[in-house]
N, C-alpha and C. Protein backbone atom coordinates (compact mmCIF):
# COMPACT_ATOMS: atom_id res chain seq x y z
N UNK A 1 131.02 80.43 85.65
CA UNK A 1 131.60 81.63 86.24
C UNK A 1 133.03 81.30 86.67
N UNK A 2 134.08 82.44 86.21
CA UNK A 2 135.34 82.13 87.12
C UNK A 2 135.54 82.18 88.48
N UNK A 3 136.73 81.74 88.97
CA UNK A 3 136.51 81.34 90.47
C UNK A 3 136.92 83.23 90.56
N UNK A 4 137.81 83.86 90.29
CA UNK A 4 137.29 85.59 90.40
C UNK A 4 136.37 85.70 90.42
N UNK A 5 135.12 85.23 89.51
CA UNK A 5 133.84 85.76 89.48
C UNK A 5 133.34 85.66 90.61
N UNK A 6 133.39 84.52 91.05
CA UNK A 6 132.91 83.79 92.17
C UNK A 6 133.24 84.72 93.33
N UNK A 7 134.24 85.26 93.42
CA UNK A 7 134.96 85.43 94.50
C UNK A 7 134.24 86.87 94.42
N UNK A 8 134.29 87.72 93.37
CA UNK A 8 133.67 89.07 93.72
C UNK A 8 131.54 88.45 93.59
N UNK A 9 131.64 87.71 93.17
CA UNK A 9 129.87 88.07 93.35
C UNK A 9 129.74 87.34 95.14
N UNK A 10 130.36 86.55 95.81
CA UNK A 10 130.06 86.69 97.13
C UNK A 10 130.26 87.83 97.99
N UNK A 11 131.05 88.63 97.37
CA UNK A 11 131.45 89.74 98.50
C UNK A 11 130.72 91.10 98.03
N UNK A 12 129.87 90.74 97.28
CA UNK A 12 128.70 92.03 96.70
C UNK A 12 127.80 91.95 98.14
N UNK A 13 127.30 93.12 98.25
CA UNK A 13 126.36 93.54 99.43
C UNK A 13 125.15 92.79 99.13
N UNK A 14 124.21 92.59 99.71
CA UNK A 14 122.94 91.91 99.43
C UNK A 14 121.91 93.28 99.88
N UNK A 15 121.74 93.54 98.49
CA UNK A 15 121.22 94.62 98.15
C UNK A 15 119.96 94.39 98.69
N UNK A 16 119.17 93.36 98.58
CA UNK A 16 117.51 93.20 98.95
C UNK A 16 117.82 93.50 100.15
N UNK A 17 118.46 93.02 101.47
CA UNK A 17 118.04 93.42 102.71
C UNK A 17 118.30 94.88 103.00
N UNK A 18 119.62 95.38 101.72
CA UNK A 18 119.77 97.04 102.33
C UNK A 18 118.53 97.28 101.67
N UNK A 19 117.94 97.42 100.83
CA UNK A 19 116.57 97.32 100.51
C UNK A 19 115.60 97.69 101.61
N UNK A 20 115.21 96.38 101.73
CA UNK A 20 114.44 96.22 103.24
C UNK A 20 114.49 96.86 104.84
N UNK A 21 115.83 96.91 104.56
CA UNK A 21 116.58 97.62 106.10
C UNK A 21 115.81 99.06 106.18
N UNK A 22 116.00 99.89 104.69
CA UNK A 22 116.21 101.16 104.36
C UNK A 22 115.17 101.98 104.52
N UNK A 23 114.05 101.11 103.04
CA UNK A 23 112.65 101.37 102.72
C UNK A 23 111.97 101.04 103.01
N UNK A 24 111.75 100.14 103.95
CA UNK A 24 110.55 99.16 104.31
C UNK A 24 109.64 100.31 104.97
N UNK A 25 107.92 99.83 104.37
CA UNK A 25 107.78 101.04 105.27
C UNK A 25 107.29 102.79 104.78
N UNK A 26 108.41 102.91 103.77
CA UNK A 26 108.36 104.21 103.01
C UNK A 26 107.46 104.45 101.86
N UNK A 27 106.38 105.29 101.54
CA UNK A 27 105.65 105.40 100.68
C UNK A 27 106.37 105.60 99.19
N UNK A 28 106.74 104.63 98.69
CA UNK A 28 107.12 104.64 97.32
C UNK A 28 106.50 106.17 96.25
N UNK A 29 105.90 106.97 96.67
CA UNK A 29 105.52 108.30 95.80
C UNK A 29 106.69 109.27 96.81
N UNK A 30 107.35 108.92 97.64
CA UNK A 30 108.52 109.78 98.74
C UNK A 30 109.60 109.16 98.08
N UNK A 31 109.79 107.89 98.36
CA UNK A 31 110.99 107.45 97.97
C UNK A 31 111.29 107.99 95.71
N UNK A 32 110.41 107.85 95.28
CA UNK A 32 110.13 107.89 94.02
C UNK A 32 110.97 109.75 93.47
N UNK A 33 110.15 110.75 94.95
CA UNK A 33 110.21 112.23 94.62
C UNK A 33 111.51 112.23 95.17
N UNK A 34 112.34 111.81 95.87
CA UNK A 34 113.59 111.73 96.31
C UNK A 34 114.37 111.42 95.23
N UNK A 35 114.03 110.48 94.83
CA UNK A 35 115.23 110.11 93.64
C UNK A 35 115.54 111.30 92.45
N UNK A 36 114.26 111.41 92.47
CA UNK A 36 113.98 112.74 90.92
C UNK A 36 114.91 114.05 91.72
N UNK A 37 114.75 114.41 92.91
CA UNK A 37 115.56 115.63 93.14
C UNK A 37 117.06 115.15 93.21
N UNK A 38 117.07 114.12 93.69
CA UNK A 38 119.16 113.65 93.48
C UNK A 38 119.43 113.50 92.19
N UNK A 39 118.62 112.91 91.14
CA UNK A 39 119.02 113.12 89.14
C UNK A 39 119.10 113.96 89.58
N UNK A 40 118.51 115.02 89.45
CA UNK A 40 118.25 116.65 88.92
C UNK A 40 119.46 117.25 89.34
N UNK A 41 119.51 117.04 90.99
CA UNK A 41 121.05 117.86 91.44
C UNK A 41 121.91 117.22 90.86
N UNK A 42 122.12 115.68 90.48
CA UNK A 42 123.64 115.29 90.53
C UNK A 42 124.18 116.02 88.98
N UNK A 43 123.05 115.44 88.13
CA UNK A 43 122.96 115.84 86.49
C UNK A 43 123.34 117.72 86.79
N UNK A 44 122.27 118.66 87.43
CA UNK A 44 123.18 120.43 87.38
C UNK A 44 124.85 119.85 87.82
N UNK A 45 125.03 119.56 88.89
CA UNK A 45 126.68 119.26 88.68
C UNK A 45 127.22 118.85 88.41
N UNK A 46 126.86 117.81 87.18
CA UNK A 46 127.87 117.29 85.93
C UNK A 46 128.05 118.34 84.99
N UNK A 47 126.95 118.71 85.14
CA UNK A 47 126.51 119.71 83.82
C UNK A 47 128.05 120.81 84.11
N UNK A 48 127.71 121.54 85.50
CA UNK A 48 128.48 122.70 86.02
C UNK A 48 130.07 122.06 86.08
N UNK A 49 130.14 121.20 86.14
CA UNK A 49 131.67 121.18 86.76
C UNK A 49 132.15 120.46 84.69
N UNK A 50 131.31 119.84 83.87
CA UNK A 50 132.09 119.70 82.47
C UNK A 50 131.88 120.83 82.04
N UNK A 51 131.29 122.15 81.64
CA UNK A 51 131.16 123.01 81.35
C UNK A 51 131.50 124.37 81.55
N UNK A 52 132.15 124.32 82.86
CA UNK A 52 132.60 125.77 83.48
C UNK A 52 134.17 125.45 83.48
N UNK A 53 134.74 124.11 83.22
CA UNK A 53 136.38 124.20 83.72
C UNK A 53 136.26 124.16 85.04
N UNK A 54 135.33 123.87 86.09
CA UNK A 54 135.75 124.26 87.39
C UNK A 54 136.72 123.00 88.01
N UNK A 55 137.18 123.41 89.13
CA UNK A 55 138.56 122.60 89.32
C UNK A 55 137.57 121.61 90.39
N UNK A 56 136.39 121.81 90.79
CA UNK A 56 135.33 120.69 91.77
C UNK A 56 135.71 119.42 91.04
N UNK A 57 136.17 118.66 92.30
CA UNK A 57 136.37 117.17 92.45
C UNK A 57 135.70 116.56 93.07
N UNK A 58 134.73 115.41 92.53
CA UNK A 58 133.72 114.82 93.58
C UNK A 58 134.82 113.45 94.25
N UNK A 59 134.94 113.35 95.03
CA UNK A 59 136.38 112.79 95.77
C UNK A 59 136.11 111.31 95.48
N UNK A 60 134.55 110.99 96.69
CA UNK A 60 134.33 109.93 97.08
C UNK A 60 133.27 108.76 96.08
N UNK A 61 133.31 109.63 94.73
CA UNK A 61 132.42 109.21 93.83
C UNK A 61 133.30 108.81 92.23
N UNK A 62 134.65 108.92 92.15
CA UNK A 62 135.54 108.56 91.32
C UNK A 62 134.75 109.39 89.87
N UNK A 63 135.27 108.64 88.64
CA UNK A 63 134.58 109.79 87.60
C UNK A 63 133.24 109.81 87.57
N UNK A 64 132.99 111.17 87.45
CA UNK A 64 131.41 111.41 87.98
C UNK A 64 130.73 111.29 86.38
N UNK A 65 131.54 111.17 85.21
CA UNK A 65 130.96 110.63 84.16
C UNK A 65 130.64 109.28 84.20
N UNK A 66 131.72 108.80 84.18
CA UNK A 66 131.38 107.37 84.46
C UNK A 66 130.54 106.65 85.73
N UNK A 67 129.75 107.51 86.56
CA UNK A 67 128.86 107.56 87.47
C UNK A 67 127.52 108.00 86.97
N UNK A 68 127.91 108.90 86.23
CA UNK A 68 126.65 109.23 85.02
C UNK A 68 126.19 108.36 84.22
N UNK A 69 126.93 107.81 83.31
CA UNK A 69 126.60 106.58 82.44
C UNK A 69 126.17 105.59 83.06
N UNK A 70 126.61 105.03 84.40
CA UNK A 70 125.67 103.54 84.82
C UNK A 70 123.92 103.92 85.04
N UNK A 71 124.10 105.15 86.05
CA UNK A 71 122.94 106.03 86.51
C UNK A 71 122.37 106.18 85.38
N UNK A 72 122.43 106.79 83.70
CA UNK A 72 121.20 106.46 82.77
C UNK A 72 121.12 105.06 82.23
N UNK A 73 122.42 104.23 82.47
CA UNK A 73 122.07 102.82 81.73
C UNK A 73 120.90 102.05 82.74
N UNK A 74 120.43 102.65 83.94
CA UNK A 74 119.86 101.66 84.72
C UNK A 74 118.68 102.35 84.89
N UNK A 75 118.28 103.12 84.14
CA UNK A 75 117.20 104.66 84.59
C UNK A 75 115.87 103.61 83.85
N UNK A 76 115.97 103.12 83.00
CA UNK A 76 114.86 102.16 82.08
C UNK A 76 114.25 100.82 83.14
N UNK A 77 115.56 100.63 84.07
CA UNK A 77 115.28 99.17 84.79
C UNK A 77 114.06 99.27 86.42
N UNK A 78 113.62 98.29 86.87
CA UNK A 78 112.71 98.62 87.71
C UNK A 78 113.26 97.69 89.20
N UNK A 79 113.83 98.64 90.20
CA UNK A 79 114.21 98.32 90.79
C UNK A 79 113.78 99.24 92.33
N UNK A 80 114.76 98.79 93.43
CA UNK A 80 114.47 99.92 94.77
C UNK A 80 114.30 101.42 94.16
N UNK A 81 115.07 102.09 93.33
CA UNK A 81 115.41 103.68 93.01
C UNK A 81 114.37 103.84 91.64
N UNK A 82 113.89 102.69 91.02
CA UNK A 82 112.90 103.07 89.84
C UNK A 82 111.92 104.14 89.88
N UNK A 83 111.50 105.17 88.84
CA UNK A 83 110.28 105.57 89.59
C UNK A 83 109.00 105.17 88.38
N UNK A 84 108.21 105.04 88.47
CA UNK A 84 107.04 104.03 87.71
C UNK A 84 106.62 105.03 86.87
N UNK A 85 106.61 104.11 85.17
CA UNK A 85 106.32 104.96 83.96
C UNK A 85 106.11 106.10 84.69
N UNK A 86 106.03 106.97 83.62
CA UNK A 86 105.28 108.16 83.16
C UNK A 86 105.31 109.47 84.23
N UNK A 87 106.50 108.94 85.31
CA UNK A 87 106.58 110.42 86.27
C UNK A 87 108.31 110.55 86.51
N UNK A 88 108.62 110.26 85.41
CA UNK A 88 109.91 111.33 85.41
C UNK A 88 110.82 110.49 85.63
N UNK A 89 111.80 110.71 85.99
CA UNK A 89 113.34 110.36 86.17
C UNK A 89 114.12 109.90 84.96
């Protein structure tokens, strides 16, 4: 790894304890139905804002395409936000 590398993978958040901090606790079929309604909304307002011309800027979320694309490249992987085969997301 380069010493850049180095330098940004120490200053990454340690995702397991926000993890733990967050969900601990939470019935994974809640946390699971949560996620499916944030796809659903975020995906209608990609949909609405590439399709209508509207001048909506999501500010604090930079390109909301390119927020789109990580969000389905990671939709297959099994992690805190996964939701288990065969129920959607």
């Amino acid at each position: 790894m380069t010493a850049a590398g180095a330098k940004l993978w120490k200053a990454l958040p340690d995702v397991a304890l926000i993890h733990d901090v967050s969900f601990k606790g939470m019935d994974a079929a809640d946390i699971a139905a949560a996620v499916r309604v944030l796809q659903t909304a975020t995906e209608r307002l990609e949909t609405y804002i590439e399709t209508s011309g509207s001048p909506l800027k999501l500010r604090h979320m930079g390109n909301v395409a390119g927020v789109s694309r990580k969000r389905k490249s990671l939709a297959g992987s099994q992690g805190p936000f996964s939701t288990p085969a065969g129920e959607g997301g």
